[in-house]
N, C-alpha and C. Protein backbone atom coordinates (compact mmCIF):
# COMPACT_ATOMS: atom_id res chain seq x y z
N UNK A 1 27.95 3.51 -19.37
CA UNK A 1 27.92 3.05 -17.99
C UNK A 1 27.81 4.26 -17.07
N UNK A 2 26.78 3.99 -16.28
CA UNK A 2 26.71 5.40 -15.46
C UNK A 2 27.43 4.81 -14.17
N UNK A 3 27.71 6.22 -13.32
CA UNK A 3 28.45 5.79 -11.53
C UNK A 3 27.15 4.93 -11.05
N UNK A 4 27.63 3.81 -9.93
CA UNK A 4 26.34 3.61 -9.25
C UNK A 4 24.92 2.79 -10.15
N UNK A 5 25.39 2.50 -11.26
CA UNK A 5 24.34 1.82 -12.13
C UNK A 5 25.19 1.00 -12.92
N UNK A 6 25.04 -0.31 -12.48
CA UNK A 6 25.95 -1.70 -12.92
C UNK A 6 25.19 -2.26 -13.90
N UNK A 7 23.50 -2.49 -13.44
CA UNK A 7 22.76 -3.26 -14.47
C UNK A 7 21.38 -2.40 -14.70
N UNK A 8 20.78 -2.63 -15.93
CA UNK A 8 19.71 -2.34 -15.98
C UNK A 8 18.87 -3.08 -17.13
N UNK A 9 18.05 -3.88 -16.43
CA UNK A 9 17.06 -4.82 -17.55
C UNK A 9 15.54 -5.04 -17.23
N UNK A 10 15.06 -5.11 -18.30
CA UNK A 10 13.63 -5.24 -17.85
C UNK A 10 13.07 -6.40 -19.12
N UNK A 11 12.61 -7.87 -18.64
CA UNK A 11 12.69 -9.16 -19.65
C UNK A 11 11.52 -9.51 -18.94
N UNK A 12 10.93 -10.19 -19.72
CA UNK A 12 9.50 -11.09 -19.20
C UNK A 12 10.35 -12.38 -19.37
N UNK A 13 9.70 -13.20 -17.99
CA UNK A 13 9.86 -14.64 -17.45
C UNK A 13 8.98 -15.03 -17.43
N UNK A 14 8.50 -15.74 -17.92
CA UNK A 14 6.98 -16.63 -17.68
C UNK A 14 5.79 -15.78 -17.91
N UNK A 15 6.31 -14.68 -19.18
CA UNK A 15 4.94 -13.95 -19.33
C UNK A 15 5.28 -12.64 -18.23
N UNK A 16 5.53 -12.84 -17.25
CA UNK A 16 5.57 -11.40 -16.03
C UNK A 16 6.89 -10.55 -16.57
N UNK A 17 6.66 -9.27 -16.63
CA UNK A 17 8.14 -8.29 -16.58
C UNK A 17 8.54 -8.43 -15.10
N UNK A 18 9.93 -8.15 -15.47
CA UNK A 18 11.12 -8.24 -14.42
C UNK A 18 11.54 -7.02 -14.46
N UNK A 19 11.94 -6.54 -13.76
CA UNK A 19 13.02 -5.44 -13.73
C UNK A 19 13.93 -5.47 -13.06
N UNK A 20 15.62 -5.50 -13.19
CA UNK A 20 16.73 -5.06 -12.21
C UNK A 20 17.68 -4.33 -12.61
N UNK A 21 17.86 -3.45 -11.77
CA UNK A 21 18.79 -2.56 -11.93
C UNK A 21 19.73 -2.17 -10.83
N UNK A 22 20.93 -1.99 -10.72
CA UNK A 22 21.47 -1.26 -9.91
C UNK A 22 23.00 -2.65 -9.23
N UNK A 23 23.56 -2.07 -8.21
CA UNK A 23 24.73 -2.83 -8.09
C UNK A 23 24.12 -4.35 -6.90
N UNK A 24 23.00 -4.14 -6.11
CA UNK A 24 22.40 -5.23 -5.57
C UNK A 24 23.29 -5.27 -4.16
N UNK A 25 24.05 -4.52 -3.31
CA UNK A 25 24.76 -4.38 -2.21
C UNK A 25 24.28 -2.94 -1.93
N UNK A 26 23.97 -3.33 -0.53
CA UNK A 26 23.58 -2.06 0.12
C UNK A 26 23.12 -2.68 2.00
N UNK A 27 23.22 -1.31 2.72
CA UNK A 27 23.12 -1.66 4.06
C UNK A 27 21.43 -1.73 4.66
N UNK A 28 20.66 -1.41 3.49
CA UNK A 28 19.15 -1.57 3.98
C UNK A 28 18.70 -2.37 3.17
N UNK A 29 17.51 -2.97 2.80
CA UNK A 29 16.31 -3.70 2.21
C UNK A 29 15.01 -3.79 2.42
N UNK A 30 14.37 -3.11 1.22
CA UNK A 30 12.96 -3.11 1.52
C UNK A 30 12.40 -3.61 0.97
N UNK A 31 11.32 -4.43 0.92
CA UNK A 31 10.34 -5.36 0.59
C UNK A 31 9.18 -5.13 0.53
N UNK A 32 8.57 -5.39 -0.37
CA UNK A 32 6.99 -5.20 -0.32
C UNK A 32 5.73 -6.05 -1.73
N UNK A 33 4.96 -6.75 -1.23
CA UNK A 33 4.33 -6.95 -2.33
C UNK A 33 2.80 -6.24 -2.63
N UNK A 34 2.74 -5.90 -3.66
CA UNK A 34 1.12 -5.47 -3.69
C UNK A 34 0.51 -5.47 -5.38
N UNK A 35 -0.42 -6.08 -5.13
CA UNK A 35 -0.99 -6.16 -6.16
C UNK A 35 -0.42 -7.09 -7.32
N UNK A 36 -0.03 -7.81 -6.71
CA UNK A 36 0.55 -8.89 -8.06
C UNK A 36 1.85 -8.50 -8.27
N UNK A 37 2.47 -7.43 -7.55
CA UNK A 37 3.90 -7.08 -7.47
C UNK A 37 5.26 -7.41 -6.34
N UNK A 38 5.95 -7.47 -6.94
CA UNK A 38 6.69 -7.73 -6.07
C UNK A 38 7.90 -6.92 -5.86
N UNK A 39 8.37 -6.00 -4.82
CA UNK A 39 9.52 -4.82 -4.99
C UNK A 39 10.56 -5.35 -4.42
N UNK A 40 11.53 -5.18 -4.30
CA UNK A 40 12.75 -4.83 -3.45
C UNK A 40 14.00 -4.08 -3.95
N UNK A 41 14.08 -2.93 -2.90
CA UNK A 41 14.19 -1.96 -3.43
C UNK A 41 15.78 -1.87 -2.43
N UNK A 42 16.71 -1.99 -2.70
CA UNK A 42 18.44 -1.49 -1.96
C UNK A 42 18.77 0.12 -1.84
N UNK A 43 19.13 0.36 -0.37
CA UNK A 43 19.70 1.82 -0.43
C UNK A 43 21.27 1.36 0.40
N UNK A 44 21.96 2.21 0.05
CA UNK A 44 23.02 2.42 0.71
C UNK A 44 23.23 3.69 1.08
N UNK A 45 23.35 4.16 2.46
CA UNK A 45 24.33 4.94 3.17
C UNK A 45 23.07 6.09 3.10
N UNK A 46 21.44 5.53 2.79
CA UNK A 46 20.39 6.31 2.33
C UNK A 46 20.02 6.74 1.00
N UNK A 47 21.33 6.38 0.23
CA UNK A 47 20.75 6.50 -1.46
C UNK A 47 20.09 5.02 -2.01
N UNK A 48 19.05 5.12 -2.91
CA UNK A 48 18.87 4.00 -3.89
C UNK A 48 19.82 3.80 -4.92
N UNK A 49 20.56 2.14 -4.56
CA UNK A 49 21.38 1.72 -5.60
C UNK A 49 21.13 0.35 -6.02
N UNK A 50 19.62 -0.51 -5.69
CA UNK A 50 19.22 -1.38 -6.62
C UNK A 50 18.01 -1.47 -6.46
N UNK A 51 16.79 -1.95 -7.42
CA UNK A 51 15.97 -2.53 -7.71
C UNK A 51 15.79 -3.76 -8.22
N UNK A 52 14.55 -4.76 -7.36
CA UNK A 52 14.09 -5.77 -8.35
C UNK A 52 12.97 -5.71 -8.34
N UNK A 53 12.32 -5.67 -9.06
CA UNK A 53 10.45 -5.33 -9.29
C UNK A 53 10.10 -6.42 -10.29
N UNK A 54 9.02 -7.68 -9.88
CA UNK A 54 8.39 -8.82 -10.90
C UNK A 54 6.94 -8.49 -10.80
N UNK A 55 6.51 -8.75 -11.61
CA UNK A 55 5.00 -8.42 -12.07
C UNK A 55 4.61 -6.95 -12.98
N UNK A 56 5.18 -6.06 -13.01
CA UNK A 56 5.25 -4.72 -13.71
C UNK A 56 6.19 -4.24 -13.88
N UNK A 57 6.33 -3.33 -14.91
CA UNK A 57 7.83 -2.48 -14.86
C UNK A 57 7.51 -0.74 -14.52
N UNK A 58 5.75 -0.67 -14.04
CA UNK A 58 5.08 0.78 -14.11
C UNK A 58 6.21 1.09 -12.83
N UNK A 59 6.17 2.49 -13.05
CA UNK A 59 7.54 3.29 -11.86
C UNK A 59 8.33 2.93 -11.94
N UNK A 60 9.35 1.87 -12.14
CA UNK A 60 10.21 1.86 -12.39
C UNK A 60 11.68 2.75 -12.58
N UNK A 61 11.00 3.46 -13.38
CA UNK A 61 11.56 5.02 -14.24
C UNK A 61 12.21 5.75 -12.76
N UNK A 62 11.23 5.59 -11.59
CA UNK A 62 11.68 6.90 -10.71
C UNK A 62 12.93 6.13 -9.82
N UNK A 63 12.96 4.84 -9.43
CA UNK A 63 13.97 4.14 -9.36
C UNK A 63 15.56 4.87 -10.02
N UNK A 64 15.26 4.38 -11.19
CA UNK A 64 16.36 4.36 -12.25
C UNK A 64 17.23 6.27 -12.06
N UNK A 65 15.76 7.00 -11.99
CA UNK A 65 16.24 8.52 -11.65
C UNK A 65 17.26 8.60 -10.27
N UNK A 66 16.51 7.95 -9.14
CA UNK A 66 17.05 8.19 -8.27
C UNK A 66 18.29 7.19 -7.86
N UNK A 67 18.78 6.12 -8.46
CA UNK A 67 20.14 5.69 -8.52
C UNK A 67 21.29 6.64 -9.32
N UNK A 68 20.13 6.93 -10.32
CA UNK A 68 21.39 8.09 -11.07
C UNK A 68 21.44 9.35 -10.75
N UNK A 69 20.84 9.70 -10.10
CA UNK A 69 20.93 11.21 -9.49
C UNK A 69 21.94 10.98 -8.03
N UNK A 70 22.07 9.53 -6.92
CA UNK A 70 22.38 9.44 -5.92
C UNK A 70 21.99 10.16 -5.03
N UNK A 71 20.60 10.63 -5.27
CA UNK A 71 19.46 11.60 -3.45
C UNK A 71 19.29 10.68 -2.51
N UNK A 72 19.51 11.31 -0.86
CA UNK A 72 19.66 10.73 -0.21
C UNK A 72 17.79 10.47 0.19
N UNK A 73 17.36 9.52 0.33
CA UNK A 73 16.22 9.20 1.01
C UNK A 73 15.33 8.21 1.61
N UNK A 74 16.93 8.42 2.74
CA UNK A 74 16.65 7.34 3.81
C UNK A 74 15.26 7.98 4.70
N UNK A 75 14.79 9.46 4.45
CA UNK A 75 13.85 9.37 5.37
C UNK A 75 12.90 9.40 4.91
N UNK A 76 12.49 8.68 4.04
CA UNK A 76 11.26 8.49 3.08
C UNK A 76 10.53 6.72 3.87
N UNK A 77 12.28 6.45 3.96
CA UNK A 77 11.67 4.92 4.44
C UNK A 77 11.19 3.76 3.91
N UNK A 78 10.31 3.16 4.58
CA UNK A 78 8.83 2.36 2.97
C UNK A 78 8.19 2.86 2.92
N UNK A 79 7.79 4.13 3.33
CA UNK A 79 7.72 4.79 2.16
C UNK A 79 7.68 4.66 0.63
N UNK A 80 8.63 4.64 0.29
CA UNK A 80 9.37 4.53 -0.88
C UNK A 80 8.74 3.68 -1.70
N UNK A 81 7.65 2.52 -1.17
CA UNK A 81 7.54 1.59 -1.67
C UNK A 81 5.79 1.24 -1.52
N UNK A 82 5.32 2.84 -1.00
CA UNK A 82 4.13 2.84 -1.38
C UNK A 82 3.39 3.24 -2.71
N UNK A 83 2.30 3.00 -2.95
CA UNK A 83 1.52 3.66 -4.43
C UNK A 83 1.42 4.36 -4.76
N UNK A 84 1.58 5.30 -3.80
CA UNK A 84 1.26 6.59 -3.86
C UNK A 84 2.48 7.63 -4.23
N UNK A 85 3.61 7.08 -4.20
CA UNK A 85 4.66 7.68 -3.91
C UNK A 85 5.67 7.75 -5.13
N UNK A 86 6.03 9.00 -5.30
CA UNK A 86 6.23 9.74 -6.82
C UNK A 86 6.97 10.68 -6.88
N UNK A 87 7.56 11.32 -8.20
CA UNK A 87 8.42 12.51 -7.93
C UNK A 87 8.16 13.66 -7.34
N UNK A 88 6.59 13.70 -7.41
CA UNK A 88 6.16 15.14 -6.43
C UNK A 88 6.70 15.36 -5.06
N UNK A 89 6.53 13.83 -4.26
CA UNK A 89 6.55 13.84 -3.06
C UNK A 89 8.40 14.03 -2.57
N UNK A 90 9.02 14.04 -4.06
CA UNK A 90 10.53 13.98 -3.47
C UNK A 90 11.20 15.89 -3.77
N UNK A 91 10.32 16.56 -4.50
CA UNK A 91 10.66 17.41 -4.51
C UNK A 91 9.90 18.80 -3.59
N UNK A 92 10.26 20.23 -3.79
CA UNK A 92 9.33 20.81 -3.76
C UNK A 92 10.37 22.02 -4.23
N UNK A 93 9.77 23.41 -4.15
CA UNK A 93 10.52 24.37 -5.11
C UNK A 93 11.99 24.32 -4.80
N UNK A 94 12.62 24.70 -3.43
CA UNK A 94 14.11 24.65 -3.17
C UNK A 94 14.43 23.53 -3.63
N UNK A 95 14.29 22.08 -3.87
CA UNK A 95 14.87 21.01 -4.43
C UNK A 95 15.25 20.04 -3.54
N UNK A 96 14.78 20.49 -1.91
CA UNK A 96 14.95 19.90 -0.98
C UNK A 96 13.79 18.35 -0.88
N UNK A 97 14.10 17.66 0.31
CA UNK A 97 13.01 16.44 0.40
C UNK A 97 11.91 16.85 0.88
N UNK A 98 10.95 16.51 0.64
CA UNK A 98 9.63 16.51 1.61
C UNK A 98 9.63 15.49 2.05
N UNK A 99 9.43 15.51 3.82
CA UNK A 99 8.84 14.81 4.75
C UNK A 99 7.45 13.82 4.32
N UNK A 100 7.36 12.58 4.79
CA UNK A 100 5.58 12.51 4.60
C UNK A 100 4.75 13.62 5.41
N UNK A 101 4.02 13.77 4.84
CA UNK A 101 2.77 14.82 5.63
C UNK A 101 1.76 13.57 6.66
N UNK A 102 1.47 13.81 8.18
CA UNK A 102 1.06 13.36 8.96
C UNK A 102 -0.35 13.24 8.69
């Protein structure tokens, strides 16, 4: 059992993968569907502490990192919940966040 990580499953329902992970309480919610997907993604206090993702389980993984690491990145935003958006964009050499680039 890790801190901050209550559940973690990933099961096909009707043929589609599911994924959830995390404690499912938090003071934000983000939403998004694309491509036959469906996200919602929980932060609290600016950390990610749940996921539910139906239709794929691809990325997933960076989710799961960033509940268990507890990084703050509330200023990522939805961000967070675009295609494009990956471990590159959360690091850079100091270990600090990167901003989106304008």
């Amino acid at each position: 059992h890790l801190p901050g990580l209550e559940d973690a499953n990933v099961v096909r329902v009707f043929g589609l993968p599911v994924v959830s992970m995390g404690r499912r309480e938090g003071d934000t919610t983000l939403r998004r569907a694309r491509n036959g997907v469906v996200y919602k993604l929980t932060l609290d206090a600016g950390q990610v502490v749940a996921l539910q993702q139906i239709g794929s389980a691809e990325g997933a993984g960076l989710f799961l990192g960033l509940i268990k690491q507890g990084r703050d990145v509330q200023a990522f935003g939805e961000d967070l919940l675009d295609a494009n958006f990956n471990y590159g964009r959360l690091l850079q050499p100091t270990g600090q966040l990167l901003p989106r680039r304008s």
